[in-house]
Protein backbone atom coordinates (compact mmCIF):
# COMPACT_ATOMS: atom_id res chain seq x y z
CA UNK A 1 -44.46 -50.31 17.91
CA UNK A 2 -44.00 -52.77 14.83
CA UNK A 3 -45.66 -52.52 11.69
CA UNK A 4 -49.37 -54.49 11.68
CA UNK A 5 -51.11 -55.30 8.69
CA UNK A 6 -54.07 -52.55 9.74
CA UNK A 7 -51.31 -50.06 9.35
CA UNK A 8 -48.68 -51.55 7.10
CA UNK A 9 -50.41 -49.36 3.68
CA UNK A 10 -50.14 -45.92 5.47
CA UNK A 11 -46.97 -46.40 6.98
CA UNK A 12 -45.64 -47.65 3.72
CA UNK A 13 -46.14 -44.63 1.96
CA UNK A 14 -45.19 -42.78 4.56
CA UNK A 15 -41.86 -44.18 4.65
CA UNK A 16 -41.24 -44.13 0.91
CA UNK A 17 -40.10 -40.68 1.49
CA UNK A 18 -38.03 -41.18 4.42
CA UNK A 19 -34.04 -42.13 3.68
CA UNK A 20 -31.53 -42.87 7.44
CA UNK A 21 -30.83 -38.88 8.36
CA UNK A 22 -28.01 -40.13 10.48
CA UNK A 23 -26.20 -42.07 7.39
CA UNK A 24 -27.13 -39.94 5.37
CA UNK A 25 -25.83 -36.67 6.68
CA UNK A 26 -22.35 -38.71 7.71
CA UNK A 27 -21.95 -39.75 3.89
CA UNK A 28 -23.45 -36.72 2.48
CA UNK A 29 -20.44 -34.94 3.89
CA UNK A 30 -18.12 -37.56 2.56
CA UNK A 31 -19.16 -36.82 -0.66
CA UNK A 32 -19.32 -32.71 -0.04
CA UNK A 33 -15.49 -32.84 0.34
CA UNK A 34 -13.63 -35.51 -1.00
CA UNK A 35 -16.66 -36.70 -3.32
CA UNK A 36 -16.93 -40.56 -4.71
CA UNK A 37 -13.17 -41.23 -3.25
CA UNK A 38 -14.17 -40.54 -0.40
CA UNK A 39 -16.98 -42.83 0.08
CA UNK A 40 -14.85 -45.56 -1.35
CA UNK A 41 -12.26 -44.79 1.52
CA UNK A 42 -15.43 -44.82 4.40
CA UNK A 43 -16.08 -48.29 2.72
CA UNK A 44 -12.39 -49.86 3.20
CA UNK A 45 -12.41 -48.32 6.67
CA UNK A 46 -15.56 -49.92 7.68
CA UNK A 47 -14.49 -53.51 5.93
CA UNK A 48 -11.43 -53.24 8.14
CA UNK A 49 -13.54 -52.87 11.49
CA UNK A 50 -14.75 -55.53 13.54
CA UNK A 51 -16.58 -56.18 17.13
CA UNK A 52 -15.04 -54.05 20.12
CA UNK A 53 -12.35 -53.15 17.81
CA UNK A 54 -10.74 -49.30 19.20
CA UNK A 55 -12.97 -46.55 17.28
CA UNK A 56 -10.26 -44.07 18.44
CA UNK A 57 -8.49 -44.08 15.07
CA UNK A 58 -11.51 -43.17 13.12
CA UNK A 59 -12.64 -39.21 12.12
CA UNK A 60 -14.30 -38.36 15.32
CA UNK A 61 -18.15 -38.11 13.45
CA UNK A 62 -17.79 -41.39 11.57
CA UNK A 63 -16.74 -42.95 15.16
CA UNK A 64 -19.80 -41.76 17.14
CA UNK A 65 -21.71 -42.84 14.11
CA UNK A 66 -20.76 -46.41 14.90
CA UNK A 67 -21.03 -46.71 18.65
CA UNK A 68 -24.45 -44.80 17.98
CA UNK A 69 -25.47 -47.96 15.49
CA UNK A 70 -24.30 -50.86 17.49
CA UNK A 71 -26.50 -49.99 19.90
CA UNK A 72 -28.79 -52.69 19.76
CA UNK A 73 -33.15 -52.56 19.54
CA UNK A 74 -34.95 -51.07 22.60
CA UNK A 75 -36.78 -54.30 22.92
CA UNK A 76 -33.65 -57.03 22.58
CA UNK A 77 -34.09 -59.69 24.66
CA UNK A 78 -32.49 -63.01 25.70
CA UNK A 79 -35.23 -65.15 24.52
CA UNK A 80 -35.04 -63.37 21.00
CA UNK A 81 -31.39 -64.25 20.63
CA UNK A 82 -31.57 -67.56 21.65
CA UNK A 83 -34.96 -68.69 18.79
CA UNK A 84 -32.62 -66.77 15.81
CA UNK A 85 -29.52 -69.40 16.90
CA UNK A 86 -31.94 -71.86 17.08
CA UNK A 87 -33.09 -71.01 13.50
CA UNK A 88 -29.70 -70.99 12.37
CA UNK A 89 -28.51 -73.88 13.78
CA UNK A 90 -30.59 -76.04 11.67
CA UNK A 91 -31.12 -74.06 8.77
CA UNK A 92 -28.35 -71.82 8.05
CA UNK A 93 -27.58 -72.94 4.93
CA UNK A 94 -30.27 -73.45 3.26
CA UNK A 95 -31.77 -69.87 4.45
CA UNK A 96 -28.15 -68.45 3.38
CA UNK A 97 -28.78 -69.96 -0.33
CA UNK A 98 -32.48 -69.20 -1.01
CA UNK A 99 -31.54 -65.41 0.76
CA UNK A 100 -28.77 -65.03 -2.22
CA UNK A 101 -31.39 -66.06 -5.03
CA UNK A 102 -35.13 -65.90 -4.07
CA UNK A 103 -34.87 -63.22 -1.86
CA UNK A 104 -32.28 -61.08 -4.31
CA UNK A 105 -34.80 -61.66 -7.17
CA UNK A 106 -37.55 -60.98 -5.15
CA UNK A 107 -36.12 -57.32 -4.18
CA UNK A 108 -35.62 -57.02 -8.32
CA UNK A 109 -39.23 -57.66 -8.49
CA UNK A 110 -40.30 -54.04 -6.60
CA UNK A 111 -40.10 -51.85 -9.97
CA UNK A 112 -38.28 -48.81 -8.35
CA UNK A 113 -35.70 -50.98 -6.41
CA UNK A 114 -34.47 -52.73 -9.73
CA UNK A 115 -34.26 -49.27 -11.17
CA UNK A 116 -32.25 -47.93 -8.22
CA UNK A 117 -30.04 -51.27 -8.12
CA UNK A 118 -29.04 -50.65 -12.17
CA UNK A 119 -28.58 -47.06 -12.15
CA UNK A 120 -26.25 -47.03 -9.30
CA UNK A 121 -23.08 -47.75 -11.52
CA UNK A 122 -21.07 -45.93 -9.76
CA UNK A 123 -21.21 -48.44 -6.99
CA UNK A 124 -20.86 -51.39 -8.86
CA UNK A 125 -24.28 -52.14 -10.58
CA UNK A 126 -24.96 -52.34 -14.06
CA UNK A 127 -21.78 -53.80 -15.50
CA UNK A 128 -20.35 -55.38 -12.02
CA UNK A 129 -23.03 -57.44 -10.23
CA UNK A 130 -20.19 -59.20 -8.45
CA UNK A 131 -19.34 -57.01 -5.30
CA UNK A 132 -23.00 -56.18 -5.05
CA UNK A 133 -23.58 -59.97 -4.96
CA UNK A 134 -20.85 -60.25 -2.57
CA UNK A 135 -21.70 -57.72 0.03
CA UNK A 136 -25.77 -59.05 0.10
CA UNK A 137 -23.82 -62.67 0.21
CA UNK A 138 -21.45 -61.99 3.16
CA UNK A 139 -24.78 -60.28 4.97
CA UNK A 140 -26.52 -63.37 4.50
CA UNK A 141 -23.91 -65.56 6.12
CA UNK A 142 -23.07 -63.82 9.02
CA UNK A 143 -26.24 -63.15 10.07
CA UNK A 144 -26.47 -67.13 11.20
CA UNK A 145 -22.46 -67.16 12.20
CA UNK A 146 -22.08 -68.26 15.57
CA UNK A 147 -22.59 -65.52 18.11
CA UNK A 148 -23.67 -63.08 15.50
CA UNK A 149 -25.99 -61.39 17.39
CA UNK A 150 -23.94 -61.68 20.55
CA UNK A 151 -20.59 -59.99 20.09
CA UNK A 152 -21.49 -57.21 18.03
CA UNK A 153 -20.55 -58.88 14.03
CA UNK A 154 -24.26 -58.82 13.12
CA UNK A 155 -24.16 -54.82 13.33
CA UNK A 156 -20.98 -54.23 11.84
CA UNK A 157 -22.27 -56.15 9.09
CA UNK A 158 -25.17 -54.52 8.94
CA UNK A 159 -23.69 -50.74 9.40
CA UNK A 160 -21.57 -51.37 5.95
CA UNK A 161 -25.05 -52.10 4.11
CA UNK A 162 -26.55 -49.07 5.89
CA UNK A 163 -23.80 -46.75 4.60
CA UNK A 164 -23.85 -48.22 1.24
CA UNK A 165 -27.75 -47.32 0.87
CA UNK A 166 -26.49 -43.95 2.03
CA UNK A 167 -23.95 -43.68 -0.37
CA UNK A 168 -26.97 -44.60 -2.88
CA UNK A 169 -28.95 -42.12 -2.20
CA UNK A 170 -26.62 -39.57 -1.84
CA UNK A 171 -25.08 -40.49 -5.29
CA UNK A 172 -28.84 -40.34 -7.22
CA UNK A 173 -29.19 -36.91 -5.19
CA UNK A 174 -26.23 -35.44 -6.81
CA UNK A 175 -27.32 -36.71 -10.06
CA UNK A 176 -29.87 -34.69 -10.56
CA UNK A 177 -31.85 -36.76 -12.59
CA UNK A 178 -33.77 -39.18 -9.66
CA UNK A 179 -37.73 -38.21 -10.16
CA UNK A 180 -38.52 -37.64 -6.06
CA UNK A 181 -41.99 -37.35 -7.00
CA UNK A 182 -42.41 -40.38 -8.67
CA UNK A 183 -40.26 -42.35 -6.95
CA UNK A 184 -39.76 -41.58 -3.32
CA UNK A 185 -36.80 -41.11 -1.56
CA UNK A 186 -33.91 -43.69 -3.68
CA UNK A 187 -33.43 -47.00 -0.58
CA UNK A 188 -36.22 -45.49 1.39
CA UNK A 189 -37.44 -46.95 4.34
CA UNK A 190 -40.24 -48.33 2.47
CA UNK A 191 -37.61 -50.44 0.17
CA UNK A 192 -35.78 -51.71 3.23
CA UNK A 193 -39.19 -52.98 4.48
CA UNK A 194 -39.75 -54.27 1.79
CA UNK A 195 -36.19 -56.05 1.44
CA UNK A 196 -37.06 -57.12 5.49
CA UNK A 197 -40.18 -59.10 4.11
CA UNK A 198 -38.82 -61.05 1.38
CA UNK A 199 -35.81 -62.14 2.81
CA UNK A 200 -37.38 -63.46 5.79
CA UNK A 201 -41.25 -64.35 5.50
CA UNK A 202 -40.79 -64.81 1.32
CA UNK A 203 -37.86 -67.61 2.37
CA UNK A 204 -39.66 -69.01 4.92
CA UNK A 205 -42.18 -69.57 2.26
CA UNK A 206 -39.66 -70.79 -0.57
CA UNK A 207 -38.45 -73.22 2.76
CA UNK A 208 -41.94 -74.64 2.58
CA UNK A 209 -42.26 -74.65 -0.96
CA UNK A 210 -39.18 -77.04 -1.40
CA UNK A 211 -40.41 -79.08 1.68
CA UNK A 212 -38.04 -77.87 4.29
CA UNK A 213 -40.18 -77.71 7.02
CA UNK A 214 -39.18 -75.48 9.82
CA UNK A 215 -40.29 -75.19 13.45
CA UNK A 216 -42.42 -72.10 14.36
CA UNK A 217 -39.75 -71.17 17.51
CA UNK A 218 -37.03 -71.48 14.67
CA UNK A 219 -39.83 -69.38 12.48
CA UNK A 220 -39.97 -66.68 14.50
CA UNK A 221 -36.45 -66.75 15.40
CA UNK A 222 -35.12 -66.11 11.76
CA UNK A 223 -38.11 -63.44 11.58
CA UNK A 224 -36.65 -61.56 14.75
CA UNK A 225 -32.99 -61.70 13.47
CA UNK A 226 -34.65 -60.05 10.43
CA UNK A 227 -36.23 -57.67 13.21
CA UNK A 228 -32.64 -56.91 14.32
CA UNK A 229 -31.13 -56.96 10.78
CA UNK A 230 -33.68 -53.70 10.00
CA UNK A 231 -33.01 -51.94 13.39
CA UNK A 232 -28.96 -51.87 12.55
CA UNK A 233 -29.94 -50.40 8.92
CA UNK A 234 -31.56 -47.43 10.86
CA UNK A 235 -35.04 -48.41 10.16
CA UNK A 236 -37.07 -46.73 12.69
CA UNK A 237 -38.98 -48.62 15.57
CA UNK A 238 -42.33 -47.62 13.89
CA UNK A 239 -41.56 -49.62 10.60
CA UNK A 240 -39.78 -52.29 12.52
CA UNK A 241 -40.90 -55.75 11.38
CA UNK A 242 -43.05 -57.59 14.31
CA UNK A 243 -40.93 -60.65 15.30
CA UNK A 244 -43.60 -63.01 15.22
CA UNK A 245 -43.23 -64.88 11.86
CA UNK A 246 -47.41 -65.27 11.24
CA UNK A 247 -47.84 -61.67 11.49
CA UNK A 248 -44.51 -60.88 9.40
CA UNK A 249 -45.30 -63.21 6.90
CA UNK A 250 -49.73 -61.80 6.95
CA UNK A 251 -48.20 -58.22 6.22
CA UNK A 252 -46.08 -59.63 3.53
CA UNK A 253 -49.30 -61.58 1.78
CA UNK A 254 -51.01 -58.32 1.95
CA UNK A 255 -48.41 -55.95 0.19
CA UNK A 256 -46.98 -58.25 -2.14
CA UNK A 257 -48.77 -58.21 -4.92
CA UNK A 258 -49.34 -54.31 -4.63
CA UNK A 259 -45.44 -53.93 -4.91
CA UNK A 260 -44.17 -56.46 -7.15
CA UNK A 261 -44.54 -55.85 -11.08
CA UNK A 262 -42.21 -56.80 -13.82
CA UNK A 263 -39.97 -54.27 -15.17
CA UNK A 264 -37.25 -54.17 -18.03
CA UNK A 265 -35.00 -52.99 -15.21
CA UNK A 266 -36.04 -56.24 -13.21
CA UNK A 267 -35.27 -58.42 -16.20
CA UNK A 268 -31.79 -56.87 -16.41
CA UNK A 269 -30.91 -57.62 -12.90
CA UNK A 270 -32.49 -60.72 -12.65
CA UNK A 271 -30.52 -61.62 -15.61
CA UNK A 272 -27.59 -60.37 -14.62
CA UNK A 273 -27.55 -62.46 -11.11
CA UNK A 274 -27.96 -65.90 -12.62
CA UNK A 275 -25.45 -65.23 -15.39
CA UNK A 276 -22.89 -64.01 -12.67
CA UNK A 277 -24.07 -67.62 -10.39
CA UNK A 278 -23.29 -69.21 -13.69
CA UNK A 279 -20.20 -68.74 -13.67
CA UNK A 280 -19.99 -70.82 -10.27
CA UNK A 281 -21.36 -74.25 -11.27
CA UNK A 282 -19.44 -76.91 -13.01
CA UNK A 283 -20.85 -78.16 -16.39
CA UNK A 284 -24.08 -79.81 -16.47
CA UNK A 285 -22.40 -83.20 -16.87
CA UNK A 286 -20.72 -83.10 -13.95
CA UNK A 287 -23.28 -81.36 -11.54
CA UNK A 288 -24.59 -83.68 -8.71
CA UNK A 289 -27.36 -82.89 -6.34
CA UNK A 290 -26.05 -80.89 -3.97
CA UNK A 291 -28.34 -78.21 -1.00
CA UNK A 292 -25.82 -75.32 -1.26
CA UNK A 293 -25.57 -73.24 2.24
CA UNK A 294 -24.13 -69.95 0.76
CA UNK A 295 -24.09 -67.44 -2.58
CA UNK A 296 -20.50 -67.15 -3.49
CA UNK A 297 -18.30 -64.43 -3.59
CA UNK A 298 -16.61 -63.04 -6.32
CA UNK A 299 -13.31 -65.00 -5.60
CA UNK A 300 -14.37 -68.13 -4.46
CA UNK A 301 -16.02 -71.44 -5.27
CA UNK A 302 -18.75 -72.29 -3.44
CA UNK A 303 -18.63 -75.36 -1.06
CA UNK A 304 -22.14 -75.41 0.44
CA UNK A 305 -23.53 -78.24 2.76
CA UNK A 306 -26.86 -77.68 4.52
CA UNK A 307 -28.79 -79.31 7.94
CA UNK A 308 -32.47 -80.13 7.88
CA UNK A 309 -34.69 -80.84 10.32
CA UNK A 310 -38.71 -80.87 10.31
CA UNK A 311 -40.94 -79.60 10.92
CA UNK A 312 -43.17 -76.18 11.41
CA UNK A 313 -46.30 -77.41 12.83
């Protein structure tokens, strides 16, 4: 059963102490024997993988791992698939673009989150926001890729952002210096959640803000991919997001403002993001008016044209 918003501050807490035991254990062991190397080496292996590619080269345990997370949610359903393309299909871009600012800032907004983001050098945070930008970025945009959540490219997506929050929490475990009590568990369950909410009912709301009406079916469709998007990060079925986009976006209302607080370590990363999208945009003499559809990568310049189409009524 989803979360609801009668049970959302219990289960919250609860989860704040719960990391993915599956991921966990897989890059734990990593880590054991051929420490940091060894995750970076599980990282170009999984960036190499695609849908219904052979599994048979792979380490035996790392290959179970990922026919065990493709699996897709219990309660998957035609009708599910079908509202998410129809969300994407008409918004893609736009969602892609707010996802890479609103909804990155927003997750710099939950105090221990921005701390676990800038402490986790090791990965690529504090002095190189550019292949964490990239790797939320690519999630972003093939989420709403043409038969995504069809052929299997949605969870292989997702699996390398699972095993990077692994690798997170493994690395502030070895560290010896991560405060369990005050913090929870570093990427809980309760961050990913969280993460779910903003970058699906806090966009649908920055959508609305800027006028971009969208359709409740398309509403709830983007809310179920989200649905989907949580399941493939190992986010048990009791913590699941409901698909409905109301009741998503109620729970979200609710916990908000009990979660968000600013923080020097927010400040940092917020800072850090738009001077690293800075670098992306032509002077201000030049700049025209132009809906961009995706955050760019590290090696790229952004060409981003959006759809629209009204209205959520």
């Amino acid at each position: 059963m989803a979360l609801t918003t009668a049970s959302t501050r219990a289960d919250l807490e609860a989860a704040n102490a719960v990391g993915d035991p599956a991921a966990d254990t897989l890059v734990a062991d990593l880590i054991d024997h051929q420490g940091v190397d060894g995750v970076n080496h599980l990282f170009r292996t999984i960036n190499k993988l695609g849908p219904g590619q052979d599994l048979f080269q792979l380490p035996e345990r790392l290959a179970q791992f990922m026919r065990e997370a493709a699996a897709p949610p219990p309660d998957r359903s035609e009708a599910d698939v079908k509202a998410a393309e129809g969300f994407f299909a008409h918004h893609h871009g736009e969602a892609s673009m707010l996802q890479g600012t609103v909804g990155l800032i927003g997750t710099y907004l939950s105090p221990t989150g921005a701390l676990t983001l800038r402490s986790t050098g090791r990965l690529g945070g504090v002095e190189g926001p550019g292949r964490r930008l990239s790797q939320s970025s690519r999630l972003f945009v093939d989420m709403g890729n043409k038969n995504a959540l069809r052929d299997g490219s949605l969870a292989a997506t997702v699996t390398k952002v699972r095993l990077v929050h692994a690798s997170v929490r493994q690395l502030h475990k070895k560290s010896g210096v991560w405060d369990y009590a005050k913090w929870g568990e570093p990427v809980s369950q309760k961050y990913t959640v969280g993460a779910a909410c903003v970058f699906s009912a806090q966009i649908l709301q920055a959508m609305r803000n800027l006028g971009l009406d969208v359709a409740r079916e398309d509403a709830h469709g983007f809310v179920g991919a989200w649905h989907y998007v949580s399941h493939y990060l190992g986010t048990p079925e009791k913590w699941l997001l409901p698909k409905n986009a109301d009741q998503a976006e109620a729970i979200w209302n609710q916990e908000r403002d009990q979660e968000w607080a600013k923080t020097d370590d927010g400040v940092f990363m917020t800072k850090q993001a738009i001077d690293f999208y800075k670098k992306f945009l032509p002077p201000a003499s030049t700049m025209r008016t132009s809906p961009w559809s995706a955050p760019p990568s590290p090696t790229s310049t952004p060409t981003w044209p959006v759809s629209r189409r009204a209205s959520w009524t």
